[in-house]
PDB file of N, CA and C in Angstrom:
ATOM      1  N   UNK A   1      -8.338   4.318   0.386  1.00  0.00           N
ATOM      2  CA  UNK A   1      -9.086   5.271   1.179  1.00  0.00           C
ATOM      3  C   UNK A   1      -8.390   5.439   2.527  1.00  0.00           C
ATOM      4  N   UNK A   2      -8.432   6.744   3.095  1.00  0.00           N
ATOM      5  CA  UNK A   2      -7.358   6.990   4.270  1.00  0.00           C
ATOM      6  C   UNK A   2      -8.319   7.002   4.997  1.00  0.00           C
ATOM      7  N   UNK A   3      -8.263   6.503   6.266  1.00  0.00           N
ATOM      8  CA  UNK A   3      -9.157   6.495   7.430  1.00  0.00           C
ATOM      9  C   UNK A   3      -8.670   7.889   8.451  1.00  0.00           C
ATOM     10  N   UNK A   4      -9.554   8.617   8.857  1.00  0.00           N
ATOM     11  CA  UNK A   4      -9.285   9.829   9.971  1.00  0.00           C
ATOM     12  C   UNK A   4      -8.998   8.907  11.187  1.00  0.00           C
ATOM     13  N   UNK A   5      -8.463   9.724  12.202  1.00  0.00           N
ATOM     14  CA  UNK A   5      -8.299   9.092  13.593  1.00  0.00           C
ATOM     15  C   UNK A   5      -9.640   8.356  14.476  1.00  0.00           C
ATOM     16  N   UNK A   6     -10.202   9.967  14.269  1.00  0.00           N
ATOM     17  CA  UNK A   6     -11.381   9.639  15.162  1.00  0.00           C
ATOM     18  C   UNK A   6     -12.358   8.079  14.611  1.00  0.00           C
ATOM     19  N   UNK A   7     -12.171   7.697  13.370  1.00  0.00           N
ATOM     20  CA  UNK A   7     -12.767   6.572  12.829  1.00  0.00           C
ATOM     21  C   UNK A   7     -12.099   5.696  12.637  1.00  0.00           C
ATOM     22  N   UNK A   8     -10.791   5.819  13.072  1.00  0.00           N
ATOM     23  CA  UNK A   8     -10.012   4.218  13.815  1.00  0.00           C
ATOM     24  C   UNK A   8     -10.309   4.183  14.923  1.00  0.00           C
ATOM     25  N   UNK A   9     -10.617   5.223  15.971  1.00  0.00           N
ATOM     26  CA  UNK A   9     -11.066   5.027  16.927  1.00  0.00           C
ATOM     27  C   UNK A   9     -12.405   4.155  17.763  1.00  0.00           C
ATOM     28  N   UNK A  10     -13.211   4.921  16.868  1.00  0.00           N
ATOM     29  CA  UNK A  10     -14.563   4.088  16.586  1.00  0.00           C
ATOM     30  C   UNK A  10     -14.555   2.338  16.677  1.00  0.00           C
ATOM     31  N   UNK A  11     -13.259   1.751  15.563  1.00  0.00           N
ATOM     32  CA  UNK A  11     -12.966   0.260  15.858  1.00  0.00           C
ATOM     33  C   UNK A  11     -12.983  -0.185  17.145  1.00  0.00           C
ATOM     34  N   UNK A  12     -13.135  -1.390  16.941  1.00  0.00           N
ATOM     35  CA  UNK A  12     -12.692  -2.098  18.138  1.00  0.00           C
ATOM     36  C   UNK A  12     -10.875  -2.559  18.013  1.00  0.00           C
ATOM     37  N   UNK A  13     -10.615  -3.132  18.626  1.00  0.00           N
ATOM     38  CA  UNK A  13      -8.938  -3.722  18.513  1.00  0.00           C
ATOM     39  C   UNK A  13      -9.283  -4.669  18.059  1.00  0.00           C
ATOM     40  N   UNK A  14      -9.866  -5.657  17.910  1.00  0.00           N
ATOM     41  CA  UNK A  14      -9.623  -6.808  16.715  1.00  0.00           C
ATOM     42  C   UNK A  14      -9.747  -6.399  15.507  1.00  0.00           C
ATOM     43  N   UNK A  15     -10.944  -5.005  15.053  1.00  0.00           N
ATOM     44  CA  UNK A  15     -10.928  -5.201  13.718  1.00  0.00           C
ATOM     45  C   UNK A  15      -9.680  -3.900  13.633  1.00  0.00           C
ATOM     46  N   UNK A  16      -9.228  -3.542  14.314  1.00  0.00           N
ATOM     47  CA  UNK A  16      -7.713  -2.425  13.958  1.00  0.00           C
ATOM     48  C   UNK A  16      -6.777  -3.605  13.700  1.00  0.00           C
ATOM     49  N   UNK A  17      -6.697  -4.726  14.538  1.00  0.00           N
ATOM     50  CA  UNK A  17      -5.637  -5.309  13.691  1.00  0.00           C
ATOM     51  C   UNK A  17      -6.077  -6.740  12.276  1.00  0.00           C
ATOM     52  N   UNK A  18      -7.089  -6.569  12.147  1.00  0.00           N
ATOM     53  CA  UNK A  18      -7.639  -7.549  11.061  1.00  0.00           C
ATOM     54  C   UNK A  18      -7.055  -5.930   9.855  1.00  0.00           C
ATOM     55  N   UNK A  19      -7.481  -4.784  10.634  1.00  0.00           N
ATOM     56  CA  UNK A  19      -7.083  -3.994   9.063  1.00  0.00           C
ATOM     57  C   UNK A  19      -5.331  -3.246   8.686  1.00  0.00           C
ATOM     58  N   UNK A  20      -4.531  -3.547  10.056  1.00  0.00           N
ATOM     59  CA  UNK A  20      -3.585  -3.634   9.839  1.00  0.00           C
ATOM     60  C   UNK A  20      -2.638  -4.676   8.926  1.00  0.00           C
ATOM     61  N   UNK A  21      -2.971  -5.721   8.898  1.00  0.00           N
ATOM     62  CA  UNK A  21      -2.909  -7.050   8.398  1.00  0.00           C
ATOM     63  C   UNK A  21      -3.460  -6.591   7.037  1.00  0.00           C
ATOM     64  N   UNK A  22      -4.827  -6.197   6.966  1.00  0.00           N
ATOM     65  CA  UNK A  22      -5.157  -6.132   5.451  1.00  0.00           C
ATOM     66  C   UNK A  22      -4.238  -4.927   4.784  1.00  0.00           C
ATOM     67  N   UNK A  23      -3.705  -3.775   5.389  1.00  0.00           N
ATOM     68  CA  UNK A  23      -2.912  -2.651   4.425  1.00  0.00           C
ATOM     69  C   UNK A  23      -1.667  -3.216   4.505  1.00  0.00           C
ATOM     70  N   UNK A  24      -1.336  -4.077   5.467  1.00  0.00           N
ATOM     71  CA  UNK A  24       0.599  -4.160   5.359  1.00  0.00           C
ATOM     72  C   UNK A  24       0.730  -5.447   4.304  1.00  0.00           C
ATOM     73  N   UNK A  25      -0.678  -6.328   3.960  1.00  0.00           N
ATOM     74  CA  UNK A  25      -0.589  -6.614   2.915  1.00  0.00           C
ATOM     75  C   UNK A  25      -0.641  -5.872   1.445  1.00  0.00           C
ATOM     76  N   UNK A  26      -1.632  -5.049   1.294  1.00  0.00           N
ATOM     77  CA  UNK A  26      -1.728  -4.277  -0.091  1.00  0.00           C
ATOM     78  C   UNK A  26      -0.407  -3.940   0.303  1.00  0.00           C
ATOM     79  N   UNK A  27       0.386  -2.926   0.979  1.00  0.00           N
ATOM     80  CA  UNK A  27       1.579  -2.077   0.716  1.00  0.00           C
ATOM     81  C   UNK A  27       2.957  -3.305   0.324  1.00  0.00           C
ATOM     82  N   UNK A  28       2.914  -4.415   0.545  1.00  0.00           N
ATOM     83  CA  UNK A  28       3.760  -5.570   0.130  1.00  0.00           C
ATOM     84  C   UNK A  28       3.681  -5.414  -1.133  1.00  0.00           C
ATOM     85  N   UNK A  29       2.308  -5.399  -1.346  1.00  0.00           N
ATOM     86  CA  UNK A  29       2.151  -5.547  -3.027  1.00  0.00           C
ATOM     87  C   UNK A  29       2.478  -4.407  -3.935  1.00  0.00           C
ATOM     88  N   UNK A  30       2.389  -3.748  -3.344  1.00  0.00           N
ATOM     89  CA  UNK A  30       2.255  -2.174  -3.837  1.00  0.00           C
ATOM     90  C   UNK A  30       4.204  -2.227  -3.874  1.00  0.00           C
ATOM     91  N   UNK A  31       4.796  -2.513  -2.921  1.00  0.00           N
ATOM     92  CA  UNK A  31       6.163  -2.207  -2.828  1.00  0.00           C
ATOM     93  C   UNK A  31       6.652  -3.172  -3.726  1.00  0.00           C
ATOM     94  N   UNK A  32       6.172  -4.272  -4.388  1.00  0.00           N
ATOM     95  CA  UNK A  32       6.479  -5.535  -4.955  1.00  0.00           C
ATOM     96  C   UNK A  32       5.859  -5.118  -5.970  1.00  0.00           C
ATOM     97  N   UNK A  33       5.331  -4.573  -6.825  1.00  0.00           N
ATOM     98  CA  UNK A  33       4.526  -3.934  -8.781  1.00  0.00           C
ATOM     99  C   UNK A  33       5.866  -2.733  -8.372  1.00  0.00           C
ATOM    100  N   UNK A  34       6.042  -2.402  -7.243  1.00  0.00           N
ATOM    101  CA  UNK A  34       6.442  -0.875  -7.444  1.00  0.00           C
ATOM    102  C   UNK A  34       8.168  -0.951  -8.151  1.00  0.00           C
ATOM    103  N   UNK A  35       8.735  -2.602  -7.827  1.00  0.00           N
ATOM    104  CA  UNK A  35       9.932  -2.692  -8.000  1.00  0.00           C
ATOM    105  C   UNK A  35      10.015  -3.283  -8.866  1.00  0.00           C
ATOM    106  N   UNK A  36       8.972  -4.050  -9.581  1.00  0.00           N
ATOM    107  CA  UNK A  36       8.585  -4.520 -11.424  1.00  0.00           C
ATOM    108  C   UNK A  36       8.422  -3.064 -12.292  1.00  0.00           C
ATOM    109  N   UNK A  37       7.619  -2.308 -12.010  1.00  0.00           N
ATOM    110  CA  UNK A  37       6.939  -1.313 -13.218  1.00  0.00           C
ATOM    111  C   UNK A  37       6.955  -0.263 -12.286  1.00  0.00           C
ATOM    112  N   UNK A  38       6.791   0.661 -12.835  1.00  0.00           N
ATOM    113  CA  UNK A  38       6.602   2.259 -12.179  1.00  0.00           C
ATOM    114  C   UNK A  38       4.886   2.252 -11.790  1.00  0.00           C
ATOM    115  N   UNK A  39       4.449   2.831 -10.841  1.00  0.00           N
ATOM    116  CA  UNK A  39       3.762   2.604  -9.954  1.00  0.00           C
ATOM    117  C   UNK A  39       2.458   3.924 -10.963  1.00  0.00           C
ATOM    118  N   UNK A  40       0.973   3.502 -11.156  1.00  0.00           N
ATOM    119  CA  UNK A  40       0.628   5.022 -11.769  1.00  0.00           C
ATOM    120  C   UNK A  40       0.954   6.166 -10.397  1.00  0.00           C
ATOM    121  N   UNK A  41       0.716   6.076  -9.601  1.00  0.00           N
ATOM    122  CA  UNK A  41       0.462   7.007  -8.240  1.00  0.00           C
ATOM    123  C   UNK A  41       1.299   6.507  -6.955  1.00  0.00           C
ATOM    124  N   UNK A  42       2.328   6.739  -6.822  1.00  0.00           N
ATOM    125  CA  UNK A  42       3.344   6.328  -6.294  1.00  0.00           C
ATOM    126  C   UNK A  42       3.317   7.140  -4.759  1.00  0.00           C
ATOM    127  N   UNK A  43       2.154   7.760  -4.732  1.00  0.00           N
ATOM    128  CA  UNK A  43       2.038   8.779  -3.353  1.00  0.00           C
ATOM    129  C   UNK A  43       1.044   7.454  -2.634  1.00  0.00           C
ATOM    130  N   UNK A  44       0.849   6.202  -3.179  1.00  0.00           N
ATOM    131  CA  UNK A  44      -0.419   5.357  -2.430  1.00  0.00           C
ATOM    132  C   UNK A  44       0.734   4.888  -1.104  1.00  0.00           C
ATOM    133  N   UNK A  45       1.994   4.710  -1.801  1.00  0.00           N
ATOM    134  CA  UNK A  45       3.100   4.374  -1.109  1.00  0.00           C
ATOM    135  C   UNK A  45       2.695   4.954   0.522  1.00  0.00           C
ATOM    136  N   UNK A  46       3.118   5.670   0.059  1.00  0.00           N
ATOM    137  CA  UNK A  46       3.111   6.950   1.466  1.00  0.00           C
ATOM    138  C   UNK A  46       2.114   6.582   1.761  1.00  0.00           C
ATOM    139  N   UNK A  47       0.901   6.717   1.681  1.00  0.00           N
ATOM    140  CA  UNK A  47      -0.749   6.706   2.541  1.00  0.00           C
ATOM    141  C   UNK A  47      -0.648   5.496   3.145  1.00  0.00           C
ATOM    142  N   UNK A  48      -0.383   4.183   2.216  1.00  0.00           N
ATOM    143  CA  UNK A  48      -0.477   3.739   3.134  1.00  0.00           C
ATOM    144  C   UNK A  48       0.609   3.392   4.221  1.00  0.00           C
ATOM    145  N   UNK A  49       1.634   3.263   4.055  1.00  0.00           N
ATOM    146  CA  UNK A  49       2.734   3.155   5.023  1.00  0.00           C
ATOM    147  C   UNK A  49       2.311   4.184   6.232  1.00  0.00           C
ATOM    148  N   UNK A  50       1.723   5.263   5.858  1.00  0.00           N
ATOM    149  CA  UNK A  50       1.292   6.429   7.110  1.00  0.00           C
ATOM    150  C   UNK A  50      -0.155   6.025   7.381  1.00  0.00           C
ATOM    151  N   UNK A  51      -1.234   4.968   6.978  1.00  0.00           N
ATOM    152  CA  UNK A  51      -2.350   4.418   7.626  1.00  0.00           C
ATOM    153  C   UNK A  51      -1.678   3.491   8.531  1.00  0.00           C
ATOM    154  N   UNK A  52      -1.151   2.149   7.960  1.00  0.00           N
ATOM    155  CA  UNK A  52      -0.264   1.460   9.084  1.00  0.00           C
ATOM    156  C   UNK A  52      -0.013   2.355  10.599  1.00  0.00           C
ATOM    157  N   UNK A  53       1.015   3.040  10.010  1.00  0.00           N
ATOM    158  CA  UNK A  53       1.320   3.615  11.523  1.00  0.00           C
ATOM    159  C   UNK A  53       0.115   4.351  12.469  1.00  0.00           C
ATOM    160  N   UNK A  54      -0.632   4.670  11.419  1.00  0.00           N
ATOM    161  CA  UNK A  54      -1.648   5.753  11.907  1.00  0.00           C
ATOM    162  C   UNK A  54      -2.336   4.343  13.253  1.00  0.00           C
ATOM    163  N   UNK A  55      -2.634   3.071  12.782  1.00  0.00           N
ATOM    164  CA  UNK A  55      -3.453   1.794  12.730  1.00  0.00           C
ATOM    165  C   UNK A  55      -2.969   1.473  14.389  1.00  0.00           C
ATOM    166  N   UNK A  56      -1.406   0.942  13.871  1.00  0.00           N
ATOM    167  CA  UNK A  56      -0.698   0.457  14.919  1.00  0.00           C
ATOM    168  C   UNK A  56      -0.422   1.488  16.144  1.00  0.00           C
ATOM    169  N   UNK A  57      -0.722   2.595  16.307  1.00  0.00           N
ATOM    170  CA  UNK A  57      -0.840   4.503  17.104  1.00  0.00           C
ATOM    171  C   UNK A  57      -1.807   3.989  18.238  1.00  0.00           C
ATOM    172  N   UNK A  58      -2.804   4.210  17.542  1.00  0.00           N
ATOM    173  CA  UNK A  58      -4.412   3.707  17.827  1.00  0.00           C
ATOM    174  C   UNK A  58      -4.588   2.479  18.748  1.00  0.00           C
ATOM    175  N   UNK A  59      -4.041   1.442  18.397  1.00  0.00           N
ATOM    176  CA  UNK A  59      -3.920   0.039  18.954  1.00  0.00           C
ATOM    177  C   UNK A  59      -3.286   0.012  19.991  1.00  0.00           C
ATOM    178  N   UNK A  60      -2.268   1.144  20.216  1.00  0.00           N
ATOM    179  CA  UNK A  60      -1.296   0.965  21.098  1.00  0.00           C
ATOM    180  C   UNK A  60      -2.126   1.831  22.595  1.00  0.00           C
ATOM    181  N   UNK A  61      -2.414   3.245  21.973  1.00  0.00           N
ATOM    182  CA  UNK A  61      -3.550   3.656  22.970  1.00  0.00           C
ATOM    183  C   UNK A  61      -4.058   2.843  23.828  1.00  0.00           C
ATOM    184  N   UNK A  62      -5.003   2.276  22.874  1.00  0.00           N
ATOM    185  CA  UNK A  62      -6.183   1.676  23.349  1.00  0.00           C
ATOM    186  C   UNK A  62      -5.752   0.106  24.308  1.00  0.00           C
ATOM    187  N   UNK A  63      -4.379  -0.144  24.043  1.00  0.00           N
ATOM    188  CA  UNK A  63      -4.399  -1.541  24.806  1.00  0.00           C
ATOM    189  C   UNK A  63      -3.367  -0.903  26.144  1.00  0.00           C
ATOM    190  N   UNK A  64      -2.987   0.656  25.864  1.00  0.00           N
ATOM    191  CA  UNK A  64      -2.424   0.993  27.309  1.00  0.00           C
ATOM    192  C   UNK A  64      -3.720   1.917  27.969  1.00  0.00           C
ATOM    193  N   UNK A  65      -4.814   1.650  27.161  1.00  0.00           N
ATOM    194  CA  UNK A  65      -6.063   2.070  28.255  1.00  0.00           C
ATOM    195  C   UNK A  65      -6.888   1.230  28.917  1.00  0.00           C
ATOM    196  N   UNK A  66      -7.061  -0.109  28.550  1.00  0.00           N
ATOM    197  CA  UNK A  66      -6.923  -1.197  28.685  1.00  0.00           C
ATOM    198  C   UNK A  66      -6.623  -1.430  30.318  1.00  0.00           C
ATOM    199  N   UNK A  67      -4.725  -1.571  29.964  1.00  0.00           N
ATOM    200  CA  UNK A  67      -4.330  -1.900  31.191  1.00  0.00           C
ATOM    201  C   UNK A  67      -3.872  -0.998  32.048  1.00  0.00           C
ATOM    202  N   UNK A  68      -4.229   0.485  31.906  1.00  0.00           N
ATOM    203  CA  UNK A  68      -4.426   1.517  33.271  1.00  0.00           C
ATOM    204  C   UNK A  68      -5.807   0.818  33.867  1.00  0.00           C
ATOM    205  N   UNK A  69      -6.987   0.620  33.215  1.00  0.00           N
ATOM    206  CA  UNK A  69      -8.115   0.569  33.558  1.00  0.00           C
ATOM    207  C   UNK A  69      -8.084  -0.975  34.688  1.00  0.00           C
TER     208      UNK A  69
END
């Protein structure tokens, strides 16, 4: 499931990076079946590698709003 911005936003920063941690694990796995067997949906690749970044975007914001504040 792809998360929108505005509802990473919503997080707090601990649970953005408790769920960074949880997708850069699935995508390990996903990249690790993907290099055993052909993948059924090989576009999950992409989503999530582009939630990650979307994750780590967000985090970065928010901890340089942080320390303007």
């Amino acid at each position: 499931m792809t998360m929108k911005a505005k509802e990473i936003r919503d997080l707090s920063a601990d649970e953005i990076r408790e769920r960074i941690r949880e997708e850069e694990e699935q995508l390990s796995q996903l990249h690790f079946q993907h290099a055993i067997a052909e993948l059924p949906n090989p576009m999950v690749l992409r989503e999530k590698r582009r939630l990650v970044a979307r994750l780590t975007t967000i985090l970065k914001e928010k901890a340089q709003e942080q320390a303007a504040a």
